[in-house]
Structures are given as structure tokens and as C-alpha cells.
PDB file of N, CA and C in Angstrom:
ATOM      1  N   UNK A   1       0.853  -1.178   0.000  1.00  0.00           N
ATOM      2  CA  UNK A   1       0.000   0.000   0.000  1.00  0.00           C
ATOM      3  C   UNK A   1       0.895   1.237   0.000  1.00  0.00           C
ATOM      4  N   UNK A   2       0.534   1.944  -0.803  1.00  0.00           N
ATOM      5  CA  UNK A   2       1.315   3.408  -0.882  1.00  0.00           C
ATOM      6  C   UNK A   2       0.323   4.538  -0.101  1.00  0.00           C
ATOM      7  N   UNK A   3       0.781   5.498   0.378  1.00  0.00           N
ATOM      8  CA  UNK A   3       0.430   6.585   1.098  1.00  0.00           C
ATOM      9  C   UNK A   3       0.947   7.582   1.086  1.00  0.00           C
ATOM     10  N   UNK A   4       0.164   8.874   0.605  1.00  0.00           N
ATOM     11  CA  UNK A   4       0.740   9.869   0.243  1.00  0.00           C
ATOM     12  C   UNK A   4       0.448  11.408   1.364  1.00  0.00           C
ATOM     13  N   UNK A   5       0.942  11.226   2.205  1.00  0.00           N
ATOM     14  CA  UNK A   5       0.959  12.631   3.134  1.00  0.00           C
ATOM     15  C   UNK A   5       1.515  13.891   2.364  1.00  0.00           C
ATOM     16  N   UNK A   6       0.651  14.659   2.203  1.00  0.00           N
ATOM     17  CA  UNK A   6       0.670  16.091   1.850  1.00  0.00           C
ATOM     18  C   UNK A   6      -0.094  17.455   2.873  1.00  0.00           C
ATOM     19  N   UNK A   7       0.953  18.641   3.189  1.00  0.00           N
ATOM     20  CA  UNK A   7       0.012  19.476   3.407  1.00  0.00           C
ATOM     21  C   UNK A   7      -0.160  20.428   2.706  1.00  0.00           C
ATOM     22  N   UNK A   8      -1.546  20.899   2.541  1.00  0.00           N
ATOM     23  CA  UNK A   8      -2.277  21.564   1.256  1.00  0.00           C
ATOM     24  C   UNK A   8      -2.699  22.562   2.170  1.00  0.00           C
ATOM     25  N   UNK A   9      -2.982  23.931   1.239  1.00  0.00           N
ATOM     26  CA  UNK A   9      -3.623  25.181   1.930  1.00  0.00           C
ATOM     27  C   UNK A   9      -4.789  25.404   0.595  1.00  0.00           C
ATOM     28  N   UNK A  10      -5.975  25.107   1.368  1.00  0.00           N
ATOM     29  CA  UNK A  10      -6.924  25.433  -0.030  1.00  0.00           C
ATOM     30  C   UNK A  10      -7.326  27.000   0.424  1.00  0.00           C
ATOM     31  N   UNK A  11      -7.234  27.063  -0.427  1.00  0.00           N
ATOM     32  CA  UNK A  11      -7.298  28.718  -0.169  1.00  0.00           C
ATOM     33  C   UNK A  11      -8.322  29.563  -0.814  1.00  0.00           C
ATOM     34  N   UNK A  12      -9.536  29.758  -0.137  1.00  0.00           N
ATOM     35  CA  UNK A  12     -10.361  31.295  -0.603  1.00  0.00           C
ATOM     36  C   UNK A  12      -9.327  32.316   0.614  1.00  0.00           C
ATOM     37  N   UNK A  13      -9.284  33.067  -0.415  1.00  0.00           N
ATOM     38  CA  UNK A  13      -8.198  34.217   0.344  1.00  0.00           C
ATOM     39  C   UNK A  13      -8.381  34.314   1.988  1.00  0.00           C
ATOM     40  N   UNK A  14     -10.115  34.602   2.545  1.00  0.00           N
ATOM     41  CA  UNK A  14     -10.586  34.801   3.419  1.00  0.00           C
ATOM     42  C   UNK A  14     -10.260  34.038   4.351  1.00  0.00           C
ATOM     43  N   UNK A  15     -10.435  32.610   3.856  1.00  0.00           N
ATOM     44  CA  UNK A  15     -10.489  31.260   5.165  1.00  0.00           C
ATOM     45  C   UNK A  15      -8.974  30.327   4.464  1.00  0.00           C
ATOM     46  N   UNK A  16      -7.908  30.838   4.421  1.00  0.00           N
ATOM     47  CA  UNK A  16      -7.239  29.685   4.236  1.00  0.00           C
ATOM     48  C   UNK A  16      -7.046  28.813   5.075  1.00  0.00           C
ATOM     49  N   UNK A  17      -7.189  27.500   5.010  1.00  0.00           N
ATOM     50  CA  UNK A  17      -6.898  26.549   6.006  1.00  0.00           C
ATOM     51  C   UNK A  17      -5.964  25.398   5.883  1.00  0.00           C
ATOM     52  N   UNK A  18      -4.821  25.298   6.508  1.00  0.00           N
ATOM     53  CA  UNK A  18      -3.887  24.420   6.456  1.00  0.00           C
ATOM     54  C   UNK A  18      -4.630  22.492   6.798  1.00  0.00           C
ATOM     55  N   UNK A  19      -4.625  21.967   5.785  1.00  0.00           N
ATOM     56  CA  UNK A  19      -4.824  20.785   6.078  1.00  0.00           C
ATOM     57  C   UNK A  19      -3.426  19.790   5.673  1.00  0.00           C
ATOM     58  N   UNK A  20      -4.079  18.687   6.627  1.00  0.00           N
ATOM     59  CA  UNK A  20      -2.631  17.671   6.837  1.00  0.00           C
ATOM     60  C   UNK A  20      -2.976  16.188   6.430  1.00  0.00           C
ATOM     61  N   UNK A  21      -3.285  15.460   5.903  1.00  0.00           N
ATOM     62  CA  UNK A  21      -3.640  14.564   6.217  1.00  0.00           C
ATOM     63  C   UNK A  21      -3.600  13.677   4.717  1.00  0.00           C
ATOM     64  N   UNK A  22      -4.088  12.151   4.386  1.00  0.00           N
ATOM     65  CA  UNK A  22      -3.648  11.259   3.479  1.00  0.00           C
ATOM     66  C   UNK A  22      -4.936  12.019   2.121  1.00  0.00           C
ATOM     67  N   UNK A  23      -3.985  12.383   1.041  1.00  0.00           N
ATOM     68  CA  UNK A  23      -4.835  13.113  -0.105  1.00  0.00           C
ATOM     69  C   UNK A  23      -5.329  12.051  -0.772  1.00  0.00           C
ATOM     70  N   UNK A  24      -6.670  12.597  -1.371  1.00  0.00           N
ATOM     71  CA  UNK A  24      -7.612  11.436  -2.402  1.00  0.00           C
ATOM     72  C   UNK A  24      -7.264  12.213  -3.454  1.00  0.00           C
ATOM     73  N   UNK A  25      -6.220  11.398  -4.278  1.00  0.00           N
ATOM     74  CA  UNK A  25      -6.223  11.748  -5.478  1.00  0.00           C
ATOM     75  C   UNK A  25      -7.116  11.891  -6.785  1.00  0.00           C
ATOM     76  N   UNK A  26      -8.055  10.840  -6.826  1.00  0.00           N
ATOM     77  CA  UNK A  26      -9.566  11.052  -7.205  1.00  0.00           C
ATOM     78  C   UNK A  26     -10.134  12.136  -7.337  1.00  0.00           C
ATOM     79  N   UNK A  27     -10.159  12.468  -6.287  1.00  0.00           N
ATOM     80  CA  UNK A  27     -10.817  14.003  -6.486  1.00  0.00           C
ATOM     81  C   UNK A  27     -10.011  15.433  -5.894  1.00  0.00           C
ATOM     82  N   UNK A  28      -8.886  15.067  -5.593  1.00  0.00           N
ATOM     83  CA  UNK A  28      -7.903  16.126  -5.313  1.00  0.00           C
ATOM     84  C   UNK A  28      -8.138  16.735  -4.386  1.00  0.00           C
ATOM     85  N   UNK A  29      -8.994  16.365  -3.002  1.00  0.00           N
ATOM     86  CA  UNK A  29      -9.135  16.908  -2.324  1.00  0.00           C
ATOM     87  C   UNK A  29      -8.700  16.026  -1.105  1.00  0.00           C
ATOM     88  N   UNK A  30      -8.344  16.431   0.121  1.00  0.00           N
ATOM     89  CA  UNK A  30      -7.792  15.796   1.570  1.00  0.00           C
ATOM     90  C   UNK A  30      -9.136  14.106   1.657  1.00  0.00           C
ATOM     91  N   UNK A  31      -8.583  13.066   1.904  1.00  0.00           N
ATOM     92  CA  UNK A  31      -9.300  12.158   2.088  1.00  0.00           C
ATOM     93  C   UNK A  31      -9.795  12.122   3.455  1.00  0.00           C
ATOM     94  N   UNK A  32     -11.136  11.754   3.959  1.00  0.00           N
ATOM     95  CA  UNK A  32     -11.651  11.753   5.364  1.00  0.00           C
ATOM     96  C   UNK A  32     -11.155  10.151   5.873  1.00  0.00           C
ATOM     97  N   UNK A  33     -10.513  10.455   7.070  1.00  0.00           N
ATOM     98  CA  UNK A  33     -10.351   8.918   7.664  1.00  0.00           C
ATOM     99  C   UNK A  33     -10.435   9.077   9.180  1.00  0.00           C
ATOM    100  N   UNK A  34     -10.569   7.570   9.669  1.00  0.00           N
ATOM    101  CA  UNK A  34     -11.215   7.838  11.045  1.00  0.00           C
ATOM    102  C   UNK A  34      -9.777   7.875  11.775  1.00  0.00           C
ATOM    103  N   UNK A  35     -10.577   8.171  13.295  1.00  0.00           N
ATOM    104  CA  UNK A  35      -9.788   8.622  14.317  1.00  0.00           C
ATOM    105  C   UNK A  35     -10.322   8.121  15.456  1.00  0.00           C
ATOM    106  N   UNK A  36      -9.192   7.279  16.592  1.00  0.00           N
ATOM    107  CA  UNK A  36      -9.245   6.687  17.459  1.00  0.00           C
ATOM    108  C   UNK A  36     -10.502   6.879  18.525  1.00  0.00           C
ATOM    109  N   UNK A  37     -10.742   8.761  19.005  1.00  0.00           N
ATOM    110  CA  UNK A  37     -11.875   8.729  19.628  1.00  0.00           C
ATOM    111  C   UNK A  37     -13.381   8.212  19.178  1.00  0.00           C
ATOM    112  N   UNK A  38     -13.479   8.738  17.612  1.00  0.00           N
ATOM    113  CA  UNK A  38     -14.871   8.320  16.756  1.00  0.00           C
ATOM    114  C   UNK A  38     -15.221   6.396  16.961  1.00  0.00           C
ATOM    115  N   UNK A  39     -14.295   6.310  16.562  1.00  0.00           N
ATOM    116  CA  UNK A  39     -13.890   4.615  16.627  1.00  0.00           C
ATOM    117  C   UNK A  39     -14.573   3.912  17.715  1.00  0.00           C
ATOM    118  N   UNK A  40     -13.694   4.651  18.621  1.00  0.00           N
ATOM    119  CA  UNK A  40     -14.006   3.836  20.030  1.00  0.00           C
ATOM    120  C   UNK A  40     -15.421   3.903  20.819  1.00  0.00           C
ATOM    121  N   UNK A  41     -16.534   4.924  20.060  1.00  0.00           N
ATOM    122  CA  UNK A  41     -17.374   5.392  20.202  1.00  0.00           C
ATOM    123  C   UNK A  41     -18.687   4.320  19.076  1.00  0.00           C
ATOM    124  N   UNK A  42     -17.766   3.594  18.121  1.00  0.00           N
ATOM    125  CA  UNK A  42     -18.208   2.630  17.196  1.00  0.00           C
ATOM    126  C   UNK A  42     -18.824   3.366  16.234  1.00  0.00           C
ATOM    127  N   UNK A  43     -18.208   4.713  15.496  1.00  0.00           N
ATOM    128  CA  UNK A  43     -18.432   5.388  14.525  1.00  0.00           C
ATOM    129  C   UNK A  43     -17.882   5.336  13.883  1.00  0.00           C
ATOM    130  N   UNK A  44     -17.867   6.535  12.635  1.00  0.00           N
ATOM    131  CA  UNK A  44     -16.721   6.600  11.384  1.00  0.00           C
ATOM    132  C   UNK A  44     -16.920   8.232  11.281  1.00  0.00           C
ATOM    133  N   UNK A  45     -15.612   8.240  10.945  1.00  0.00           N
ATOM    134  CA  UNK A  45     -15.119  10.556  10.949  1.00  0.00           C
ATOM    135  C   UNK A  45     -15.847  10.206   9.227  1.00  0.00           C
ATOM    136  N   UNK A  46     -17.034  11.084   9.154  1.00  0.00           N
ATOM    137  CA  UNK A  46     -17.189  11.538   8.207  1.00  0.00           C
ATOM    138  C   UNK A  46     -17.414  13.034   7.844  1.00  0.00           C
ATOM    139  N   UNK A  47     -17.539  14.225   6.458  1.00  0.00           N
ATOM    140  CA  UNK A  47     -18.335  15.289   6.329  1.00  0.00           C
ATOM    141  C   UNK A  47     -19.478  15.270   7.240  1.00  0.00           C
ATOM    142  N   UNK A  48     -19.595  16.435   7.709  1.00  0.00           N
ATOM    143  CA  UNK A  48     -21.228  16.611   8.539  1.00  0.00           C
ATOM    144  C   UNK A  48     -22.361  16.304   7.321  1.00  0.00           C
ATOM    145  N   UNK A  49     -21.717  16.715   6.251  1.00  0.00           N
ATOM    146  CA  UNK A  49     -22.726  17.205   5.374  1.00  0.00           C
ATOM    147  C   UNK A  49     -23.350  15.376   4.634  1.00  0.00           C
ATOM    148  N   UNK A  50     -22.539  14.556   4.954  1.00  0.00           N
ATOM    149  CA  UNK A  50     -22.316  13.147   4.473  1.00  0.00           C
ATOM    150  C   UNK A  50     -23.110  11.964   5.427  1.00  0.00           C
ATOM    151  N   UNK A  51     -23.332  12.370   6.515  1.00  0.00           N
ATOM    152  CA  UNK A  51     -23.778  11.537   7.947  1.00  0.00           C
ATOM    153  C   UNK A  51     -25.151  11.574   8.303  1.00  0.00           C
ATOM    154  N   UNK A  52     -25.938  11.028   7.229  1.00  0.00           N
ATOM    155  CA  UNK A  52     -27.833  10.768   7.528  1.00  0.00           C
ATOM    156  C   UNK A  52     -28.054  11.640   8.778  1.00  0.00           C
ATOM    157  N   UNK A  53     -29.324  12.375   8.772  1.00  0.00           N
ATOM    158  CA  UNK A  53     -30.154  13.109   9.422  1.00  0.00           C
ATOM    159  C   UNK A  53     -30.318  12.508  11.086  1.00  0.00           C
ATOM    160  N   UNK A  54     -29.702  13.166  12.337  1.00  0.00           N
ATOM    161  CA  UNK A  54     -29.738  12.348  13.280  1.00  0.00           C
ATOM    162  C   UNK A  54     -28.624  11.077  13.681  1.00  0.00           C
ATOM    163  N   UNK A  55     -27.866  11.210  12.782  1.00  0.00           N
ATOM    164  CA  UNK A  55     -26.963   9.861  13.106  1.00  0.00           C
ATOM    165  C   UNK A  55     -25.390  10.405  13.747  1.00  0.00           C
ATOM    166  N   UNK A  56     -25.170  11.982  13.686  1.00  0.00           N
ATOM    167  CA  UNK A  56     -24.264  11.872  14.532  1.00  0.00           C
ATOM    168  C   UNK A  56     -24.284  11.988  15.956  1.00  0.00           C
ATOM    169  N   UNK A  57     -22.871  11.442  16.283  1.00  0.00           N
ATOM    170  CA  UNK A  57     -22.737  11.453  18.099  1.00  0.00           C
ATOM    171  C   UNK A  57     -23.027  12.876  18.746  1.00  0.00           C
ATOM    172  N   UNK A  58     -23.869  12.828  19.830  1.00  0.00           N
ATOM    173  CA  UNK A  58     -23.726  13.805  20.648  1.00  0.00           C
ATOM    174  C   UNK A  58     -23.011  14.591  20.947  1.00  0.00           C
ATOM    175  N   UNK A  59     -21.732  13.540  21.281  1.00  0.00           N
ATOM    176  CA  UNK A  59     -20.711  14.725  21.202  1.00  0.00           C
ATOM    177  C   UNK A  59     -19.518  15.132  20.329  1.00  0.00           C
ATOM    178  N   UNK A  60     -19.207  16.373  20.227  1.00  0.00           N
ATOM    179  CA  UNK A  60     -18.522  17.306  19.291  1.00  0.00           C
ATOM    180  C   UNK A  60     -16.754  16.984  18.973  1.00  0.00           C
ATOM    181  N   UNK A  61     -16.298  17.107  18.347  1.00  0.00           N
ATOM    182  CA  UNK A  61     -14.692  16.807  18.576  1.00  0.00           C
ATOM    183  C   UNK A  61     -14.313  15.440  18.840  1.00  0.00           C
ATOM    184  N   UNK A  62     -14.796  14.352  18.021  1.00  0.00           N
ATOM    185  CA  UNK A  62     -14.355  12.977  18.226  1.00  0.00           C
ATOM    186  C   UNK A  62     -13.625  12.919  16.945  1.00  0.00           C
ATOM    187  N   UNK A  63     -13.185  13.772  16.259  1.00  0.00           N
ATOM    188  CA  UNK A  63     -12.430  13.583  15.099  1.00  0.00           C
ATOM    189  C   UNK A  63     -11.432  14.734  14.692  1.00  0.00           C
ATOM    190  N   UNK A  64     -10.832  14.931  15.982  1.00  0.00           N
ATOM    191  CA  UNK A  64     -10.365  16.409  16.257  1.00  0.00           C
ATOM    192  C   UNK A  64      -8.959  16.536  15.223  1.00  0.00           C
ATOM    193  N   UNK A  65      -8.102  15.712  14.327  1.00  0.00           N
ATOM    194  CA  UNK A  65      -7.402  16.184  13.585  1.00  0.00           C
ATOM    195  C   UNK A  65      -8.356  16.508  11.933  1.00  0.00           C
ATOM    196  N   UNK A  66      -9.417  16.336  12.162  1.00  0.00           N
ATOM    197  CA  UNK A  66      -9.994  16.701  10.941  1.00  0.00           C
ATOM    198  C   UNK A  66     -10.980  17.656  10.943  1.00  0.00           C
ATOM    199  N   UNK A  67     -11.446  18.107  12.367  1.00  0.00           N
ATOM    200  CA  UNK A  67     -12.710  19.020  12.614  1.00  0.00           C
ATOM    201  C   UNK A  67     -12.364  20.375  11.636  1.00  0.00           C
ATOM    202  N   UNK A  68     -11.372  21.131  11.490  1.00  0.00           N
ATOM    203  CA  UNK A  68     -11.807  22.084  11.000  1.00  0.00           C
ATOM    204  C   UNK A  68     -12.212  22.045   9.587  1.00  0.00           C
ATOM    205  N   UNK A  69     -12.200  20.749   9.145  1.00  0.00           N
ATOM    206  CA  UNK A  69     -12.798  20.138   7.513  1.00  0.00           C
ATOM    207  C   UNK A  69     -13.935  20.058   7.962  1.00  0.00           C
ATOM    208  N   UNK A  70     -14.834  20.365   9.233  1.00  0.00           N
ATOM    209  CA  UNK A  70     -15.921  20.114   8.991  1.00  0.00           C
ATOM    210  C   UNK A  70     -15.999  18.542   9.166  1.00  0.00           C
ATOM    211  N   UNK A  71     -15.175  17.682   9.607  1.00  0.00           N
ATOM    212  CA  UNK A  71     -15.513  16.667   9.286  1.00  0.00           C
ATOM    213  C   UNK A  71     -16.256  15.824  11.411  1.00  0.00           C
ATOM    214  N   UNK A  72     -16.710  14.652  11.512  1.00  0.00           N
ATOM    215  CA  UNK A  72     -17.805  15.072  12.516  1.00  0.00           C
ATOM    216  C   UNK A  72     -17.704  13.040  13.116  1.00  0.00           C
ATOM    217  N   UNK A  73     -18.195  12.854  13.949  1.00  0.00           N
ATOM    218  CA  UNK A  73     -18.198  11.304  14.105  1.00  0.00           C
ATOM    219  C   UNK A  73     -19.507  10.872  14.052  1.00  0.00           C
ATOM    220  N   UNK A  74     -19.765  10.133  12.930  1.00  0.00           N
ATOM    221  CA  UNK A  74     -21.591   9.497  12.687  1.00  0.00           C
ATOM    222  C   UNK A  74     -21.717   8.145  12.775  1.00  0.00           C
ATOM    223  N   UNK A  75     -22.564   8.032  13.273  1.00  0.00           N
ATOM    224  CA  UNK A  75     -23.129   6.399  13.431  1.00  0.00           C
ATOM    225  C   UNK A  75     -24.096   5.676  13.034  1.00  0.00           C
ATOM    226  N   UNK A  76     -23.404   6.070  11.295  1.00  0.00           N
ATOM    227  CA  UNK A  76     -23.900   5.826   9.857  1.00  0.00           C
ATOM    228  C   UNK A  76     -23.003   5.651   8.524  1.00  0.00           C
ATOM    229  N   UNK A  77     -23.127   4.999   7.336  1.00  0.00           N
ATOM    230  CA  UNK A  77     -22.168   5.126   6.566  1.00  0.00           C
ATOM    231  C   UNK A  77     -22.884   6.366   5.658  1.00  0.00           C
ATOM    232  N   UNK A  78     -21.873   6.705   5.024  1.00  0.00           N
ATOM    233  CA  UNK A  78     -22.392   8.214   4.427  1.00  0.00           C
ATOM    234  C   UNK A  78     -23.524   7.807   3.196  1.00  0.00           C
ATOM    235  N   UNK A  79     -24.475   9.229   3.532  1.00  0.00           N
ATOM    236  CA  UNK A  79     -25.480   9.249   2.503  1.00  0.00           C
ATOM    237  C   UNK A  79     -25.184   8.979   1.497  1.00  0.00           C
ATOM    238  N   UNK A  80     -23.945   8.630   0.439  1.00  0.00           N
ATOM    239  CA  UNK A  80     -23.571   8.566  -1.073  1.00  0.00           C
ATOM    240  C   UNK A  80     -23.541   6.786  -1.172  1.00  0.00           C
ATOM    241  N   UNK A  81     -23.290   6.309   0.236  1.00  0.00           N
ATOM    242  CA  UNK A  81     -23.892   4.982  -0.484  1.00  0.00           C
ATOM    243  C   UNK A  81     -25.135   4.383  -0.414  1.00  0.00           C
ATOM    244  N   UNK A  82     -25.601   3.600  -1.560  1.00  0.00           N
ATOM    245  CA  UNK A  82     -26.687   3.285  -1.887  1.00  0.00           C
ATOM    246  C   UNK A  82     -26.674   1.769  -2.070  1.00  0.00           C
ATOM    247  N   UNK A  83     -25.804   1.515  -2.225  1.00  0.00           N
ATOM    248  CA  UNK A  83     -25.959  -0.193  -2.662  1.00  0.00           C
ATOM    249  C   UNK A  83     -25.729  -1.000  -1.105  1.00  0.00           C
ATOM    250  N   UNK A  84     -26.675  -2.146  -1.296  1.00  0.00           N
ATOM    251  CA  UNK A  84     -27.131  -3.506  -0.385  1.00  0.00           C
ATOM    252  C   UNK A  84     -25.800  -3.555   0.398  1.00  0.00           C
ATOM    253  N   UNK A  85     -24.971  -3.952  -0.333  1.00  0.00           N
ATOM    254  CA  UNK A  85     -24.190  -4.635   0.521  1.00  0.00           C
ATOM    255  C   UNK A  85     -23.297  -3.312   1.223  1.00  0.00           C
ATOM    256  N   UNK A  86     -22.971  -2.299   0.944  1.00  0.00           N
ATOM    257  CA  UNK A  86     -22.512  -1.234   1.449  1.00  0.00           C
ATOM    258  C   UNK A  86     -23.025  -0.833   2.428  1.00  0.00           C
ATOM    259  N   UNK A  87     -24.201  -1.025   2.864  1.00  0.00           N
ATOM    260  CA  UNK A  87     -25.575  -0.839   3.639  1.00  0.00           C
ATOM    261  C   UNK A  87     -25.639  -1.884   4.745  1.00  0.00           C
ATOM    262  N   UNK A  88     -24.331  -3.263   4.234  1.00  0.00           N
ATOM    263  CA  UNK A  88     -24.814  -3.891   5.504  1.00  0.00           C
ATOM    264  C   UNK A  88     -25.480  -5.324   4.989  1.00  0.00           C
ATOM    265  N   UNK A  89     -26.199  -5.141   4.145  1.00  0.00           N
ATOM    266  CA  UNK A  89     -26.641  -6.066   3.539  1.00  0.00           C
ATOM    267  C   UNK A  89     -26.936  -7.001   2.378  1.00  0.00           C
ATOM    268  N   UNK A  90     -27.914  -7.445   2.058  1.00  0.00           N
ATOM    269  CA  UNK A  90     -27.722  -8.484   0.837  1.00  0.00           C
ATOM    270  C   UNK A  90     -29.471  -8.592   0.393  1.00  0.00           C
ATOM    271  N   UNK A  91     -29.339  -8.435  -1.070  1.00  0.00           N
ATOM    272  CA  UNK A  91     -30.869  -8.386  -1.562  1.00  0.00           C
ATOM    273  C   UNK A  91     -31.139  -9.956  -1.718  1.00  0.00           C
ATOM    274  N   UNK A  92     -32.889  -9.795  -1.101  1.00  0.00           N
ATOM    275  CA  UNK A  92     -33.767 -10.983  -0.420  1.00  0.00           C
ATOM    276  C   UNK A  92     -35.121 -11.112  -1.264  1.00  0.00           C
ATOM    277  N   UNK A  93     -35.502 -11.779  -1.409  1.00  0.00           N
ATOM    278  CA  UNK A  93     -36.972 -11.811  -1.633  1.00  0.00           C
ATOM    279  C   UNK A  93     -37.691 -11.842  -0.539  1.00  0.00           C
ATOM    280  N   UNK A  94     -37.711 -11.978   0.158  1.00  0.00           N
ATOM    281  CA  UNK A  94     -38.044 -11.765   1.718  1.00  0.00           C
ATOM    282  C   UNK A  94     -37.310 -10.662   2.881  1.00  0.00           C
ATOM    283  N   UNK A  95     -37.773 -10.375   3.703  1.00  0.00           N
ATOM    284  CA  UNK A  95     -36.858  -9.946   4.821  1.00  0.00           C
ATOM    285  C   UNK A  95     -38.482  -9.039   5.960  1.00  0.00           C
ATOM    286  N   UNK A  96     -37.738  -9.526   6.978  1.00  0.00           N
ATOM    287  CA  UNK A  96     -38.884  -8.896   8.261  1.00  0.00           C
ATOM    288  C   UNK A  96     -38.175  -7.185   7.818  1.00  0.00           C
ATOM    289  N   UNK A  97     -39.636  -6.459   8.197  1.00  0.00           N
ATOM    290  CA  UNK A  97     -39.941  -5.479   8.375  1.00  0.00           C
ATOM    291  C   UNK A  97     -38.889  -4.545   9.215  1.00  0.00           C
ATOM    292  N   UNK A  98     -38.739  -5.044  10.089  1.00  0.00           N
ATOM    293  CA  UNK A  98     -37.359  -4.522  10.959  1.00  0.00           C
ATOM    294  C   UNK A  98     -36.016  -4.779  10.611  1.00  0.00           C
ATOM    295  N   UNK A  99     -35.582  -5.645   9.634  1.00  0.00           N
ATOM    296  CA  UNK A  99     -34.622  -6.040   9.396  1.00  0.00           C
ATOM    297  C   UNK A  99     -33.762  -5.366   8.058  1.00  0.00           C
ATOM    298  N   UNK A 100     -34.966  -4.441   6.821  1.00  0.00           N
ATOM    299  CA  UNK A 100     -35.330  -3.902   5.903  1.00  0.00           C
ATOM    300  C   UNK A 100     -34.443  -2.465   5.734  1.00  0.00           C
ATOM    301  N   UNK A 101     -33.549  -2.555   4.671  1.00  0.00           N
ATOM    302  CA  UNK A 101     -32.665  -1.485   4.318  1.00  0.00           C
ATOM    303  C   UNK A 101     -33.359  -0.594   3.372  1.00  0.00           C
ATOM    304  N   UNK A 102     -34.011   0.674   3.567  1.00  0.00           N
ATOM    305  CA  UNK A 102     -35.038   1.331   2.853  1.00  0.00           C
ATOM    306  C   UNK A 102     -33.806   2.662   1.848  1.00  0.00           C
ATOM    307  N   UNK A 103     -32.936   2.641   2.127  1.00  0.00           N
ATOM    308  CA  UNK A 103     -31.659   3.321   1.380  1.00  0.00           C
ATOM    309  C   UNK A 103     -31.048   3.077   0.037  1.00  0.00           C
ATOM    310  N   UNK A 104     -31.389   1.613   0.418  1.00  0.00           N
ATOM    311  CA  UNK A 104     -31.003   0.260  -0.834  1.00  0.00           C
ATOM    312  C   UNK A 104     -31.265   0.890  -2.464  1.00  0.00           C
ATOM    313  N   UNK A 105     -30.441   0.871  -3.441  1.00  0.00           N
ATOM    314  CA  UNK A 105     -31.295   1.386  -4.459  1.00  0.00           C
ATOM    315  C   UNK A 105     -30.939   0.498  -5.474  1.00  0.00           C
ATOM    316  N   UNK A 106     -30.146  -0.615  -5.168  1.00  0.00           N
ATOM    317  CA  UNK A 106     -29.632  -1.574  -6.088  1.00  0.00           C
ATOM    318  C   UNK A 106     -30.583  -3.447  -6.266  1.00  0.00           C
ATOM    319  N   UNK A 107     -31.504  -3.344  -5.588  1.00  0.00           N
ATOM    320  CA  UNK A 107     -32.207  -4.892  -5.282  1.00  0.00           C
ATOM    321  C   UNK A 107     -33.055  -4.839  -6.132  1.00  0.00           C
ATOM    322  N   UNK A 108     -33.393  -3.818  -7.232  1.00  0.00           N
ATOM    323  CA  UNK A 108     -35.161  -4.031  -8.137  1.00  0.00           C
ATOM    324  C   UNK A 108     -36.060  -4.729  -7.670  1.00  0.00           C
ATOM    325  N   UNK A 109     -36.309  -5.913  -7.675  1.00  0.00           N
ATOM    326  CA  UNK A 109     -37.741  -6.008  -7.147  1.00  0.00           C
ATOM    327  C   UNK A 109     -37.586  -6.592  -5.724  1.00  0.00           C
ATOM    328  N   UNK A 110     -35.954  -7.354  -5.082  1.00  0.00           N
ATOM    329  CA  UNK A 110     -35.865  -7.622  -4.404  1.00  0.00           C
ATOM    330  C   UNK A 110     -35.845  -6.918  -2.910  1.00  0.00           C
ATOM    331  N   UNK A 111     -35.689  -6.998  -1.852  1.00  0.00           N
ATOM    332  CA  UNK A 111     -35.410  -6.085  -0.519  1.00  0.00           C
ATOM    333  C   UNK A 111     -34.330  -6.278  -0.242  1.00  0.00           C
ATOM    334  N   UNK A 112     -33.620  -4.939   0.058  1.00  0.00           N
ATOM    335  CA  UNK A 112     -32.014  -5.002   0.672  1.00  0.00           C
ATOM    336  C   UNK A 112     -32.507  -5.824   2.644  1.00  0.00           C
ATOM    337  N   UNK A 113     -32.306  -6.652   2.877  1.00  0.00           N
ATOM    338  CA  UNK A 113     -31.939  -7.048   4.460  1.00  0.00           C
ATOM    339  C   UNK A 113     -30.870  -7.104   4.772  1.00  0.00           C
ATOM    340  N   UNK A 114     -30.745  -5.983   6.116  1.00  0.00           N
ATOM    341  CA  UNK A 114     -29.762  -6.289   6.607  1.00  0.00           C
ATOM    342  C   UNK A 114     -29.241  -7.807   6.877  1.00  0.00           C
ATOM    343  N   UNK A 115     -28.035  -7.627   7.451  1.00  0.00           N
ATOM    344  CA  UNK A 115     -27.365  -8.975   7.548  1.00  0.00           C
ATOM    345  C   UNK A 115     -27.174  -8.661   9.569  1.00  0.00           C
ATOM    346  N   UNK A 116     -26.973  -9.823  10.175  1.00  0.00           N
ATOM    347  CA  UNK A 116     -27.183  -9.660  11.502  1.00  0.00           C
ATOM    348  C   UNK A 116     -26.735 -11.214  11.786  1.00  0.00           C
TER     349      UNK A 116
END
């Protein structure tokens, strides 16, 4: 595995902000990765803007080398995934009501169920 540490200053003149951390070359911007407090809390450091409605932790600063990205500890995988198994689960022709991944956008006629 290769790893590329860079620090970048993205800069609107106003707010420059020094970031540190492993770059996503993909999209050229700082990659989000977790951090020991989020973790231990059984989350993942994601964007605020990325972490379903209600799903982050109570409390603030569990991802404190990335907070000023905005980035937050949720106890959810981010809104951009959509597919079953990313979700946890595996498309069913069946599945109880409670068990039922309603996010799912990959099962067509089948139901994403969680796995448990």
C-alpha cells in the first residue's frame, strides 16, 4: 500500500486553512479517515454534510485532527452509499420489516436485508 501525506492550503483568500492529512487523489481533495476517539465510540469521521439526518454522536470533537474540515463522528455510513451490501446487507426476496434497508437502491424487485 502506498500513502501519500501532503500538506495543502486550499485557499479562498478569506479562510485559508492548512490541512494535513492522506490526499484522495480522485478528487484532489484531503481524504476523510477515522480517528481513534470516533472509533471507540463505534463510529466513522465523516463530512457533517455526508452523515444521515440524526446519526451523529452527541458529542462534538471525536475527530479532532480533521474538525476544521468540517468533518464530525456518525453512526452511519455516508449518505452517497446506496448499494445492499454497502448498507450492511444483501438483496432478499423476503426480509422482516425490521430487518429492511429502505436506502437500498440496487435490489429491483428484491429487498435489501440487513445482515445480523
Amino acid at each position: 500500500i502506498f500513502l501519500v501525506l501532503v500538506t495543502l492550503c486550499v485557499c479562498n483568500p478569506a479562510t485559508c486553512v492548512e490541512q494535513t492529512g492522506p490526499l484522495n487523489l480522485a478528487f484532489s481533495k484531503m481524504a476523510v479517515f477515522n480517528e481513534g476517539p470516533c472509533l471507540e465510540k463505534g463510529g466513522m469521521c465523516l463530512e457533517k454534510s455526508e452523515c444521515p439526518e440524526g446519526k451523529l454522536t452527541e458529542e462534538k470533537g471525536l475527530c479532532p485532527e480533521q474538525q476544521k474540515r468540517d468533518v464530525e463522528c456518525c453512526l452511519d455510513v455516508s449518505k452517497s452509499v446506496k448499494d445492499c451490501a454497502g448498507l450492511g446487507g444483501l438483496c432478499r426476496d423476503s426480509c422482516p420489516e425490521d430487518l429492511q434497508i429502505k436506502r437500498a437502491e440496487d435490489c429491483g424487485t428484491q429487498i435489501c436485508c440487513a445482515l445480523v
